[in-house]
PDB file of N, CA and C in Angstrom:
ATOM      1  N   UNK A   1       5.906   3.123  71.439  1.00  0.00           N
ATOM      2  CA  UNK A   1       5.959   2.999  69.992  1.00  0.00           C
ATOM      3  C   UNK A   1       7.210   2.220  69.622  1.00  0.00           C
ATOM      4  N   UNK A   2       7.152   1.192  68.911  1.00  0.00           N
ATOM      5  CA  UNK A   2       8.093   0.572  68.167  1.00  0.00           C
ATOM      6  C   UNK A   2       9.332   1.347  67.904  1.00  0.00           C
ATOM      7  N   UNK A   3      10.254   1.156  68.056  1.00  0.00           N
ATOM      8  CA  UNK A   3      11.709   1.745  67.143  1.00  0.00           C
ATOM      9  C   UNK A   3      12.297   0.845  66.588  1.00  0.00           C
ATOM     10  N   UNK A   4      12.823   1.196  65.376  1.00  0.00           N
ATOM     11  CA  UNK A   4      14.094   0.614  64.259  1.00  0.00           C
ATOM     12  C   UNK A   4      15.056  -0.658  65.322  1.00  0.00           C
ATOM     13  N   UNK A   5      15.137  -1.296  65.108  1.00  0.00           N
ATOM     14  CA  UNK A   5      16.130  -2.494  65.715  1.00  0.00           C
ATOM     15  C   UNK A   5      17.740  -2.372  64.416  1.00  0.00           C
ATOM     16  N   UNK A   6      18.266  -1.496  64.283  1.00  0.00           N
ATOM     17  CA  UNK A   6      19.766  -1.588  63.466  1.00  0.00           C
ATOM     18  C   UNK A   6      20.648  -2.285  63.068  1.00  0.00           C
ATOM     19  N   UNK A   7      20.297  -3.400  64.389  1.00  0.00           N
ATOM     20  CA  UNK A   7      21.438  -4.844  63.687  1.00  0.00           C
ATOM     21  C   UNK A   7      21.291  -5.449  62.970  1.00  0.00           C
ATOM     22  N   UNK A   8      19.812  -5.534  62.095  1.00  0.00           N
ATOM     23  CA  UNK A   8      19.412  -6.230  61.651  1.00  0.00           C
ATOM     24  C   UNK A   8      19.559  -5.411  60.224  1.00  0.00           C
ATOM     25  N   UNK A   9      20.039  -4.495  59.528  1.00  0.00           N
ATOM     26  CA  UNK A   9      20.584  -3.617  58.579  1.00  0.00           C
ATOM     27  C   UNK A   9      18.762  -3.786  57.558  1.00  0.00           C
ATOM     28  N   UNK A  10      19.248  -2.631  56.789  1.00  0.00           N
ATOM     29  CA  UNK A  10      18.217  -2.166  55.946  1.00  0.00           C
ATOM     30  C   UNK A  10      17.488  -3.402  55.092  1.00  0.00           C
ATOM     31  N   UNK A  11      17.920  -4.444  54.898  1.00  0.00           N
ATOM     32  CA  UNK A  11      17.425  -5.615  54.174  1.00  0.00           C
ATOM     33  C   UNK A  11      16.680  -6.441  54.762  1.00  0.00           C
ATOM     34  N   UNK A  12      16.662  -6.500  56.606  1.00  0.00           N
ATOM     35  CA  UNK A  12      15.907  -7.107  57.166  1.00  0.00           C
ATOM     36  C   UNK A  12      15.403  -6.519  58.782  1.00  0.00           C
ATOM     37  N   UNK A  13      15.104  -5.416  58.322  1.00  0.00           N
ATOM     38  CA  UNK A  13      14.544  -4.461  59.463  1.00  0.00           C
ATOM     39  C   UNK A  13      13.887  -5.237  60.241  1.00  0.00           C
ATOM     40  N   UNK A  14      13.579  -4.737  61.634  1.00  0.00           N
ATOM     41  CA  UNK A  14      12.743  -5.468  62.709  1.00  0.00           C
ATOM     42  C   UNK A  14      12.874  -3.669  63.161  1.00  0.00           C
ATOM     43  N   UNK A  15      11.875  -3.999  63.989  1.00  0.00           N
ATOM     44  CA  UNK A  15      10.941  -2.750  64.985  1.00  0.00           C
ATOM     45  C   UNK A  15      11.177  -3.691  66.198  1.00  0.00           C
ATOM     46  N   UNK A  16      11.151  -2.879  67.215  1.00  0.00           N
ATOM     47  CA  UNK A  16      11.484  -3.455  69.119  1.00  0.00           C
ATOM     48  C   UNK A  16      10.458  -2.495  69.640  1.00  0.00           C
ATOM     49  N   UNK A  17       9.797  -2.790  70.403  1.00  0.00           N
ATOM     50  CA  UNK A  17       8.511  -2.895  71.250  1.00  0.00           C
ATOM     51  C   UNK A  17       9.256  -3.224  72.214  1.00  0.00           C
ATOM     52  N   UNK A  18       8.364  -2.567  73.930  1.00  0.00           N
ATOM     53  CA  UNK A  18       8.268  -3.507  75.154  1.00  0.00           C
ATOM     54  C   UNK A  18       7.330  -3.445  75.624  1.00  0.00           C
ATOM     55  N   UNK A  19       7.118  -4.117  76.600  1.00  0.00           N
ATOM     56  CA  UNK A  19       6.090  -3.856  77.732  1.00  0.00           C
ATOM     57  C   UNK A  19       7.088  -4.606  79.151  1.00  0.00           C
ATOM     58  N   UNK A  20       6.506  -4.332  80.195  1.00  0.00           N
ATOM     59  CA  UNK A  20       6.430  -4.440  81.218  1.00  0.00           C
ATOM     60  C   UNK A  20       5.904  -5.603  81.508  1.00  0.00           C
ATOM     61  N   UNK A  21       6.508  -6.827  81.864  1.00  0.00           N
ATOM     62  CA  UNK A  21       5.417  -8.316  82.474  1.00  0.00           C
ATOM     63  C   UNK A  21       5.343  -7.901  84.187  1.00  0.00           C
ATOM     64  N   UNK A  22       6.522  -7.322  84.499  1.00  0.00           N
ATOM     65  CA  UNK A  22       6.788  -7.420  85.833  1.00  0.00           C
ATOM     66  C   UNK A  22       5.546  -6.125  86.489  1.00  0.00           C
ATOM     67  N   UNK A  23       5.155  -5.237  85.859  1.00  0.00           N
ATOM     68  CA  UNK A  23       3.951  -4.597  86.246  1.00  0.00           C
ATOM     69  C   UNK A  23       2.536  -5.159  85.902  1.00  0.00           C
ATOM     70  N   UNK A  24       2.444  -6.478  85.536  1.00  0.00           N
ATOM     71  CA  UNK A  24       0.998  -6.394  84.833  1.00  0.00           C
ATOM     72  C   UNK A  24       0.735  -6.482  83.286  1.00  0.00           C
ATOM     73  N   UNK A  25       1.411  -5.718  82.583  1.00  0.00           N
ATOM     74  CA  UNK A  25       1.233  -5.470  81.157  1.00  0.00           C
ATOM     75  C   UNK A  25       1.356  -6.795  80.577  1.00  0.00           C
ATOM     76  N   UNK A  26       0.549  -7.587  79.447  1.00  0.00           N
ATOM     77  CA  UNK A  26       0.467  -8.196  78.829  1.00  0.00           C
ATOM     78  C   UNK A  26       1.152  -8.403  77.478  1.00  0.00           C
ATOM     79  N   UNK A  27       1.554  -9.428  77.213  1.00  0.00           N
ATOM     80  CA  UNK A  27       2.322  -9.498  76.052  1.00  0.00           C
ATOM     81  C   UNK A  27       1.315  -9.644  74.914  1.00  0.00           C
ATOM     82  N   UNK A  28       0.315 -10.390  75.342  1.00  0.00           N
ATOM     83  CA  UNK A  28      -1.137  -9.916  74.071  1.00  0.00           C
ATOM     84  C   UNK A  28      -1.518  -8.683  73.703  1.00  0.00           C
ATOM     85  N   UNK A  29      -1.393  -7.664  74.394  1.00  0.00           N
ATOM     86  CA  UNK A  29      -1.948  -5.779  74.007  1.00  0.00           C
ATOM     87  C   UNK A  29      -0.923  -5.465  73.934  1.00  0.00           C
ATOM     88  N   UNK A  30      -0.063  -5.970  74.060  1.00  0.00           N
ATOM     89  CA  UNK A  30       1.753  -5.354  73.760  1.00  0.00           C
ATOM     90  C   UNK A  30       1.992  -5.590  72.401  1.00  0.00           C
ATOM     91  N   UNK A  31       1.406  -6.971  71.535  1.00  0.00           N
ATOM     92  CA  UNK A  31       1.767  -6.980  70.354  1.00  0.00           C
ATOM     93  C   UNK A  31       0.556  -6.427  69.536  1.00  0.00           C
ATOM     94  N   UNK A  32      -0.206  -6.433  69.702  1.00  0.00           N
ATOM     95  CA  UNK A  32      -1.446  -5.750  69.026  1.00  0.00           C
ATOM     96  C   UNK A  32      -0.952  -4.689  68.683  1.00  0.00           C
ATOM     97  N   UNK A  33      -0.789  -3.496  70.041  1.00  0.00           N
ATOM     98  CA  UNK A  33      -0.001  -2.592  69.853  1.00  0.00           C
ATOM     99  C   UNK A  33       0.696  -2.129  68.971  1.00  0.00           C
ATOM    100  N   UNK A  34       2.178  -2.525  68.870  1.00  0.00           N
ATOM    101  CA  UNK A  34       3.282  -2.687  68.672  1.00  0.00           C
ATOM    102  C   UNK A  34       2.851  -3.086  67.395  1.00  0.00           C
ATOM    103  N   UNK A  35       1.761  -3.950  66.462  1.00  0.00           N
ATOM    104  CA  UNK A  35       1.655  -4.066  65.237  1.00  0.00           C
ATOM    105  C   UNK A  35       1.062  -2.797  64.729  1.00  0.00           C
ATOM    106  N   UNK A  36       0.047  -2.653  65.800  1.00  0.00           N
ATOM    107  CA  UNK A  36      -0.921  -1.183  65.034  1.00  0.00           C
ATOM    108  C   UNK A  36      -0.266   0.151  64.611  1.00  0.00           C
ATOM    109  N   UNK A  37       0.998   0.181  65.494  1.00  0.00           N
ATOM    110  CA  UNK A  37       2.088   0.737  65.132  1.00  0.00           C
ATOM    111  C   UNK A  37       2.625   1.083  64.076  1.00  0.00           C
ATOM    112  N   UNK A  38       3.440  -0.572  64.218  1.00  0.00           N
ATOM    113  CA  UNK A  38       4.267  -0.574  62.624  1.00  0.00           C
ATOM    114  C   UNK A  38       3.620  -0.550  61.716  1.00  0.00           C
ATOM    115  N   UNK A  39       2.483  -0.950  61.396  1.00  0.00           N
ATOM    116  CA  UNK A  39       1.942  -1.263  60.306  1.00  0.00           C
ATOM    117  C   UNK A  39       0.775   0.325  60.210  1.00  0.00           C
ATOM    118  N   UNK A  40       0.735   0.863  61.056  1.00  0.00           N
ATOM    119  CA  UNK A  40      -0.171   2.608  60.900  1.00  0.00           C
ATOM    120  C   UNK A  40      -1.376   2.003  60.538  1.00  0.00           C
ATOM    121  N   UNK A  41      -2.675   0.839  61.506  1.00  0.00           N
ATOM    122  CA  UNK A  41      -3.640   0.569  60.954  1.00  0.00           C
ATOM    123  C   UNK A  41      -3.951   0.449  62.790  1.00  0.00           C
ATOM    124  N   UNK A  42      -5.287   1.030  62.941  1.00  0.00           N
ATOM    125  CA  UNK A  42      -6.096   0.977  64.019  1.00  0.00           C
ATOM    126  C   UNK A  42      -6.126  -0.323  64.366  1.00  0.00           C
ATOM    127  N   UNK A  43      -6.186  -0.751  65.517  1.00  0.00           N
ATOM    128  CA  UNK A  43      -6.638  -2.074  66.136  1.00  0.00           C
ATOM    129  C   UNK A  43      -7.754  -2.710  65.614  1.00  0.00           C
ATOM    130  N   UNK A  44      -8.407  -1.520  65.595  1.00  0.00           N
ATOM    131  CA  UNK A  44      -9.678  -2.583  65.723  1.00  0.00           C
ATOM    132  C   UNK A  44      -9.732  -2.975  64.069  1.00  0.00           C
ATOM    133  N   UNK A  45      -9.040  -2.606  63.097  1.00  0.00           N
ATOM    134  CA  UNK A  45      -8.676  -3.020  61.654  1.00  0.00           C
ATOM    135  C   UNK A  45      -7.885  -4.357  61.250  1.00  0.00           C
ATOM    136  N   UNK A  46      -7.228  -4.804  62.794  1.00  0.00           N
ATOM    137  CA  UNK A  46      -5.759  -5.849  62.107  1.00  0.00           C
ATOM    138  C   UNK A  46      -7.112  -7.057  62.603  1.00  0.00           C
ATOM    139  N   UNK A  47      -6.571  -8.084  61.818  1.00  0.00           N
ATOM    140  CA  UNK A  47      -7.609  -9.540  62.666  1.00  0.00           C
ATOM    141  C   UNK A  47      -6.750  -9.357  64.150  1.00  0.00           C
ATOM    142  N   UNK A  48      -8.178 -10.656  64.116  1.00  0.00           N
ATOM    143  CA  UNK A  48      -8.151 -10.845  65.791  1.00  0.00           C
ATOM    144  C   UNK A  48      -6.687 -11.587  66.172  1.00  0.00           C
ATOM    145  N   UNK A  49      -6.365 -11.850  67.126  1.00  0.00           N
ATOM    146  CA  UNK A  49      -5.151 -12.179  67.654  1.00  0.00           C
ATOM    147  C   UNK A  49      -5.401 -13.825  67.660  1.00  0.00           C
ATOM    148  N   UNK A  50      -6.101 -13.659  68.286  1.00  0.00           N
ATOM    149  CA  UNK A  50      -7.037 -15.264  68.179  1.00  0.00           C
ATOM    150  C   UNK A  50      -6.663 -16.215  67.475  1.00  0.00           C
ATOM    151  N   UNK A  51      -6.997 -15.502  66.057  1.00  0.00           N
ATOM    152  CA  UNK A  51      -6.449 -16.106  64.623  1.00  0.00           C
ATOM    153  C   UNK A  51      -5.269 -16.449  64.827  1.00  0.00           C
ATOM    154  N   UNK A  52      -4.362 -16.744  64.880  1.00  0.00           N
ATOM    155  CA  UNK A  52      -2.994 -16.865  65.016  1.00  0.00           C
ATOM    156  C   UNK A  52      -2.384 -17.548  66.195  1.00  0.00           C
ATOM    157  N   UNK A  53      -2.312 -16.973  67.476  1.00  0.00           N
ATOM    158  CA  UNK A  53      -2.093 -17.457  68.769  1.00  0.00           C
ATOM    159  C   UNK A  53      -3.115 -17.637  69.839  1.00  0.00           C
ATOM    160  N   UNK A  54      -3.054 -17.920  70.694  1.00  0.00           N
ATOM    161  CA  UNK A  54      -4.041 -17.782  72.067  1.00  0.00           C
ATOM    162  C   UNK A  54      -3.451 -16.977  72.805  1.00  0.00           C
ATOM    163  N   UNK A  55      -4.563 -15.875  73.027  1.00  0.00           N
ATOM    164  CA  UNK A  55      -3.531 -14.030  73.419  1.00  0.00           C
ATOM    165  C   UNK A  55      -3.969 -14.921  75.022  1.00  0.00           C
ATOM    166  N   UNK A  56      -4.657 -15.932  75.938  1.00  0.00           N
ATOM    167  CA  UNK A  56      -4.100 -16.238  77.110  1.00  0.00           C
ATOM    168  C   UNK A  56      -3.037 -17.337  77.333  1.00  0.00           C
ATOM    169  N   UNK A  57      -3.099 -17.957  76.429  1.00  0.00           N
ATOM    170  CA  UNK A  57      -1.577 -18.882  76.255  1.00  0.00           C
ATOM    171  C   UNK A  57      -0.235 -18.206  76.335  1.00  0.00           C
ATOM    172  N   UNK A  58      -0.252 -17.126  75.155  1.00  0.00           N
ATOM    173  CA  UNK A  58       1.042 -16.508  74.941  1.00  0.00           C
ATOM    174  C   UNK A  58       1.271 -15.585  76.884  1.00  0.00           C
ATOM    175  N   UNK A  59      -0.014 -14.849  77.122  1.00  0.00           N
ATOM    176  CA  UNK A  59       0.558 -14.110  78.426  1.00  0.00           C
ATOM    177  C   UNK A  59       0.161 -15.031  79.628  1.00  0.00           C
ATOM    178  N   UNK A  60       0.119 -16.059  79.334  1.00  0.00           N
ATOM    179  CA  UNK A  60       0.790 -17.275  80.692  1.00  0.00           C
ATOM    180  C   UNK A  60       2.076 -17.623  80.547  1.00  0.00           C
ATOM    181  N   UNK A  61       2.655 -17.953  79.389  1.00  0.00           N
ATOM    182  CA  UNK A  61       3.822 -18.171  78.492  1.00  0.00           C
ATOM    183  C   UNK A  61       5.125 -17.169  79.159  1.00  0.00           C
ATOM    184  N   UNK A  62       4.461 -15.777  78.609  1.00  0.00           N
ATOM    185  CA  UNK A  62       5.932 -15.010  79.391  1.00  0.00           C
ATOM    186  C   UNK A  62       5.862 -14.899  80.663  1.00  0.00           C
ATOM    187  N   UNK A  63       4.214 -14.912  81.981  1.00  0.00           N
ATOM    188  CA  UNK A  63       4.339 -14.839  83.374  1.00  0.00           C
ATOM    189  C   UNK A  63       5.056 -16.227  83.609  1.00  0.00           C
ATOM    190  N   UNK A  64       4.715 -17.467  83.069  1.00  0.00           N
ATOM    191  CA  UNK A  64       5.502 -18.279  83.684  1.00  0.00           C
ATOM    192  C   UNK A  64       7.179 -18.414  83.060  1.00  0.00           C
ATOM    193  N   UNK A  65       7.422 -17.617  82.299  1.00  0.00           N
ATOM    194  CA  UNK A  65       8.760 -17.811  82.094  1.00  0.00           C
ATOM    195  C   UNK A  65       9.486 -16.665  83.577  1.00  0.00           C
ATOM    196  N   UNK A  66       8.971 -15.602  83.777  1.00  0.00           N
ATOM    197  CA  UNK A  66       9.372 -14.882  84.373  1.00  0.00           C
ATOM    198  C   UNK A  66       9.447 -15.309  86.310  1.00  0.00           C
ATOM    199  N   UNK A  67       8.591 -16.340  86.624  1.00  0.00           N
ATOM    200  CA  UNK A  67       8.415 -16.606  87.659  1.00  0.00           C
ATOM    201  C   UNK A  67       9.532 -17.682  87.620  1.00  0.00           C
ATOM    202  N   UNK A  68       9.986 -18.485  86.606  1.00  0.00           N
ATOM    203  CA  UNK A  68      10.837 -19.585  86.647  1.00  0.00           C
ATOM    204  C   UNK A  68      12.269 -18.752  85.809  1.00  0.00           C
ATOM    205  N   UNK A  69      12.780 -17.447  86.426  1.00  0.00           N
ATOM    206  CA  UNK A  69      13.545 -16.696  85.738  1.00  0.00           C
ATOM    207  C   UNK A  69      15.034 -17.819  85.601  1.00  0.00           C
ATOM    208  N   UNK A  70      15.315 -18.719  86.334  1.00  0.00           N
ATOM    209  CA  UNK A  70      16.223 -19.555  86.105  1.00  0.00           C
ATOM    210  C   UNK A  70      16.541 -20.014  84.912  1.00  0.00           C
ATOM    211  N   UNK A  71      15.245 -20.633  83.985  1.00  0.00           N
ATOM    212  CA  UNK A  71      15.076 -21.385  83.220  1.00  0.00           C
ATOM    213  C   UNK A  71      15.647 -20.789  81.488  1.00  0.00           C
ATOM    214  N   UNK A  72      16.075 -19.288  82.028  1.00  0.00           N
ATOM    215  CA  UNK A  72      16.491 -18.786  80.401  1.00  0.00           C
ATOM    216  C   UNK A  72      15.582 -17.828  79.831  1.00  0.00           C
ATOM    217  N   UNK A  73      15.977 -17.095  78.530  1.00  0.00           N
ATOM    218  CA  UNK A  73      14.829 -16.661  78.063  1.00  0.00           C
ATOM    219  C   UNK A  73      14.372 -17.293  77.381  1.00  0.00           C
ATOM    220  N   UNK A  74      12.548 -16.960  77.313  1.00  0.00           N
ATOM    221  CA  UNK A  74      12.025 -17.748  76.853  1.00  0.00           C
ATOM    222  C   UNK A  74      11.637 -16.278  75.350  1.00  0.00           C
ATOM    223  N   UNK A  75      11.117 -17.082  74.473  1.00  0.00           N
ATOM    224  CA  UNK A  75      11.005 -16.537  72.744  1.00  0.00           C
ATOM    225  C   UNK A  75       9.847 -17.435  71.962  1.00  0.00           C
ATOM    226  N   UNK A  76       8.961 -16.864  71.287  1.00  0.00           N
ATOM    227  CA  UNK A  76       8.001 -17.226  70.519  1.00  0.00           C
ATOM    228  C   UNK A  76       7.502 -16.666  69.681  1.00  0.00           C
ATOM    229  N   UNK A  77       7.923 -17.227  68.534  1.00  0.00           N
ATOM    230  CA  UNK A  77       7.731 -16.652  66.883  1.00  0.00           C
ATOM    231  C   UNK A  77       6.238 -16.914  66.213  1.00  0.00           C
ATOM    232  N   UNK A  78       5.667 -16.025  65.795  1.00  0.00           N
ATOM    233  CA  UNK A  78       4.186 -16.639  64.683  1.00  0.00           C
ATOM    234  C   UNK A  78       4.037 -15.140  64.170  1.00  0.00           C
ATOM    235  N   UNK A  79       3.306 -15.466  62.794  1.00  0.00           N
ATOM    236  CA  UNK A  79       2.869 -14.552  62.172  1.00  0.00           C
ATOM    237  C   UNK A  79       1.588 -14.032  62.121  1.00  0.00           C
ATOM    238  N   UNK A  80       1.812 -12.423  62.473  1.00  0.00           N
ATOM    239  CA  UNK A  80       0.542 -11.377  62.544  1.00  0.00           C
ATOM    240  C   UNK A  80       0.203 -10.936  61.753  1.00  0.00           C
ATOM    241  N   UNK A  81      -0.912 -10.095  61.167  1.00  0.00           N
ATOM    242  CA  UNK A  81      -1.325  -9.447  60.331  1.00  0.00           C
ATOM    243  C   UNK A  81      -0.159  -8.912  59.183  1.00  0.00           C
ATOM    244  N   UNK A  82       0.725  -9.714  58.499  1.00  0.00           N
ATOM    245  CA  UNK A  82       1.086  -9.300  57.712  1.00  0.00           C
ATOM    246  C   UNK A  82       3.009  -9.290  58.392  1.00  0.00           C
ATOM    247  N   UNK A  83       3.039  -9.495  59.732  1.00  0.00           N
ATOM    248  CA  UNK A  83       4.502  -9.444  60.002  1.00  0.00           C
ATOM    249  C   UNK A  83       4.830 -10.549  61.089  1.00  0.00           C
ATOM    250  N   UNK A  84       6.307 -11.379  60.459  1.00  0.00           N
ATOM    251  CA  UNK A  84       7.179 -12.183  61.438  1.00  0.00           C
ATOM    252  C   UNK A  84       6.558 -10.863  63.048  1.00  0.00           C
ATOM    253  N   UNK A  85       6.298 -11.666  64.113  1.00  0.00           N
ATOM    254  CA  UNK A  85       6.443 -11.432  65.543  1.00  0.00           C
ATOM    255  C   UNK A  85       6.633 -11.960  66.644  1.00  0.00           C
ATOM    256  N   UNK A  86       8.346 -11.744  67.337  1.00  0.00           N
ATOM    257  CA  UNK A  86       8.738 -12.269  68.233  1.00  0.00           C
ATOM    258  C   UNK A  86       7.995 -11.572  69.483  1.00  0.00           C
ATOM    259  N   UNK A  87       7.991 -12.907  70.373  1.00  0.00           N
ATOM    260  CA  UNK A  87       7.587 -12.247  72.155  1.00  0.00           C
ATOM    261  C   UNK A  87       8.968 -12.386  73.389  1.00  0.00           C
ATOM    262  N   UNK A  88       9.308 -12.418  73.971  1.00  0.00           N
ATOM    263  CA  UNK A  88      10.185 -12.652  74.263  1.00  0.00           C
ATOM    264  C   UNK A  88      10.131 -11.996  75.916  1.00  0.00           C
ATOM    265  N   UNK A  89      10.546 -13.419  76.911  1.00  0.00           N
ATOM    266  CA  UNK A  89       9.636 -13.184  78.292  1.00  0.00           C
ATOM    267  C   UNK A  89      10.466 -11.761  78.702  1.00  0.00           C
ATOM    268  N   UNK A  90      11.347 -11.131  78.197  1.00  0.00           N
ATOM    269  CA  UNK A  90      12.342 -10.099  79.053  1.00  0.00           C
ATOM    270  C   UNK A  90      11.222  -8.742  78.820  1.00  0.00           C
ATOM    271  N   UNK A  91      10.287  -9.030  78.332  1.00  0.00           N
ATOM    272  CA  UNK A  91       9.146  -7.484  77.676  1.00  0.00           C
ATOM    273  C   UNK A  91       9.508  -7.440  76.342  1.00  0.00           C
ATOM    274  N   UNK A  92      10.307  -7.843  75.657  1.00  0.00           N
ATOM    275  CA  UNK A  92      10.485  -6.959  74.240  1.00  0.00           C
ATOM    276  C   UNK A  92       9.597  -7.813  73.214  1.00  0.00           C
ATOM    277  N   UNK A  93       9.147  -6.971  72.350  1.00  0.00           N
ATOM    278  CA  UNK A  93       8.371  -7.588  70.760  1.00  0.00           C
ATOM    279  C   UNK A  93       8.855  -6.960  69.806  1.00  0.00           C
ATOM    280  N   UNK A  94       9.062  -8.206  69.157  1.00  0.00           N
ATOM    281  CA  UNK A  94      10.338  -8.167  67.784  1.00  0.00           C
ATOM    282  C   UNK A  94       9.539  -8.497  66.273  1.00  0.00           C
ATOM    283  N   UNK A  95       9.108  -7.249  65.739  1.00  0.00           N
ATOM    284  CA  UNK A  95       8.431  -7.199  64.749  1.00  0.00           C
ATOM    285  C   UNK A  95       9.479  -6.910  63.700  1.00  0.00           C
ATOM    286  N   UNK A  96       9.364  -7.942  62.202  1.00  0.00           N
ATOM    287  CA  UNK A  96       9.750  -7.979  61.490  1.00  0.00           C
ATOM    288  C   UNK A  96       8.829  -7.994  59.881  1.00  0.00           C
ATOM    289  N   UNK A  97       9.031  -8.157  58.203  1.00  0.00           N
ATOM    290  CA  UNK A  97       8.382  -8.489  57.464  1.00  0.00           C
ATOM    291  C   UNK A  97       8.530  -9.674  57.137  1.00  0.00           C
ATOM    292  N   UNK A  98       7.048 -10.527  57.587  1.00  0.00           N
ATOM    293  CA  UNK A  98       6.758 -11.807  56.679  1.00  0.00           C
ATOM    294  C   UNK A  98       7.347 -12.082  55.542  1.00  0.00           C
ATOM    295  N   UNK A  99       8.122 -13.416  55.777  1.00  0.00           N
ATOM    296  CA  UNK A  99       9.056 -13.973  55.104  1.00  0.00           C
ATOM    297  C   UNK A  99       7.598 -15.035  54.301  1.00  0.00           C
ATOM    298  N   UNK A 100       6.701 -15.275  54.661  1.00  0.00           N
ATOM    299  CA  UNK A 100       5.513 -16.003  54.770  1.00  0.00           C
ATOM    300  C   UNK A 100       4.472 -15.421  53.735  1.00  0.00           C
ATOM    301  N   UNK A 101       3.796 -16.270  52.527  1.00  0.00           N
ATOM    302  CA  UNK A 101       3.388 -15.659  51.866  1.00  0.00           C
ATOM    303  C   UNK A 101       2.075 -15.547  52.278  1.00  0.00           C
ATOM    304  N   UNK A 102       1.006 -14.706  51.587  1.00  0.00           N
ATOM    305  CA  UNK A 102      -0.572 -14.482  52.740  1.00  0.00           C
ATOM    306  C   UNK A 102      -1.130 -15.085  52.006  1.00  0.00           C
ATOM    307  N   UNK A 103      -2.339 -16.363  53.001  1.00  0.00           N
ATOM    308  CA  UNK A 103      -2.610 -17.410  52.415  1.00  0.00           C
ATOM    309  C   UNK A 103      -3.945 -16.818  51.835  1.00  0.00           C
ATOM    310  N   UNK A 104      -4.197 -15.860  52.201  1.00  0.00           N
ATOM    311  CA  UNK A 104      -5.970 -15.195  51.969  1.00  0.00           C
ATOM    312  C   UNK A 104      -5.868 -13.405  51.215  1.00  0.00           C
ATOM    313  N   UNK A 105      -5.061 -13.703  50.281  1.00  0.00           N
ATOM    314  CA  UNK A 105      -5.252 -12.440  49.577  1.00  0.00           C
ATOM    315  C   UNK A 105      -6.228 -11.971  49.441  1.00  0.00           C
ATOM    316  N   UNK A 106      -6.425 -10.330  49.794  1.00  0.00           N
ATOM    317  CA  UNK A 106      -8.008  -9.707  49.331  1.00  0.00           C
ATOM    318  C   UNK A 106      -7.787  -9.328  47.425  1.00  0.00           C
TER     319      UNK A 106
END
């Protein structure tokens, strides 16, 4: 489950997520997750991931950052169902509120 990230003080909260790359775990069901979370809405309720990123792009993205661990960390920002979400190849997901206004109001 997500926890409070503090440095970021009460005006621009972020939530921290991980997963595991080095076991397997995916950074695509890691942020799904980690949104269904913060946001207290079932999975199968948020859109598809699809919409937004390519959930096999993004988890080639952090395996190959992690196999080329030389190269730095690697970080990738886009917006989910309603929140800024960082990936970031070390396991962590850095959920924040959309600075981004929603182009498809219900």
């Amino acid at each position: 489950m997500p926890s409070p990230d503090d440095s970021h003080g009460p005006d621009n909260e972020r939530y921290v997520s991980t997963f595991d790359p080095d076991a397997g775990e995916r950074a695509s069901v890691a942020v799904v997750t980690a949104v269904e979370a913060v946001s207290q809405t079932d999975s199968l309720e948020l859109p598809p991931l699809h919409d937004v990123v390519d959930p096999d792009a993004l988890d080639s993205l952090v395996e190959h950052a992690r196999r080329s661990g030389e190269a730095g960390q690697h970080e990738l920002w886009f917006t989910y169902a309603g929140f800024e979400v960082g990936v970031r190849s070390d396991g962590r997901v850095l959920i924040g509120e959309s600075t981004v206004a929603n182009p498809n109001p219900e």
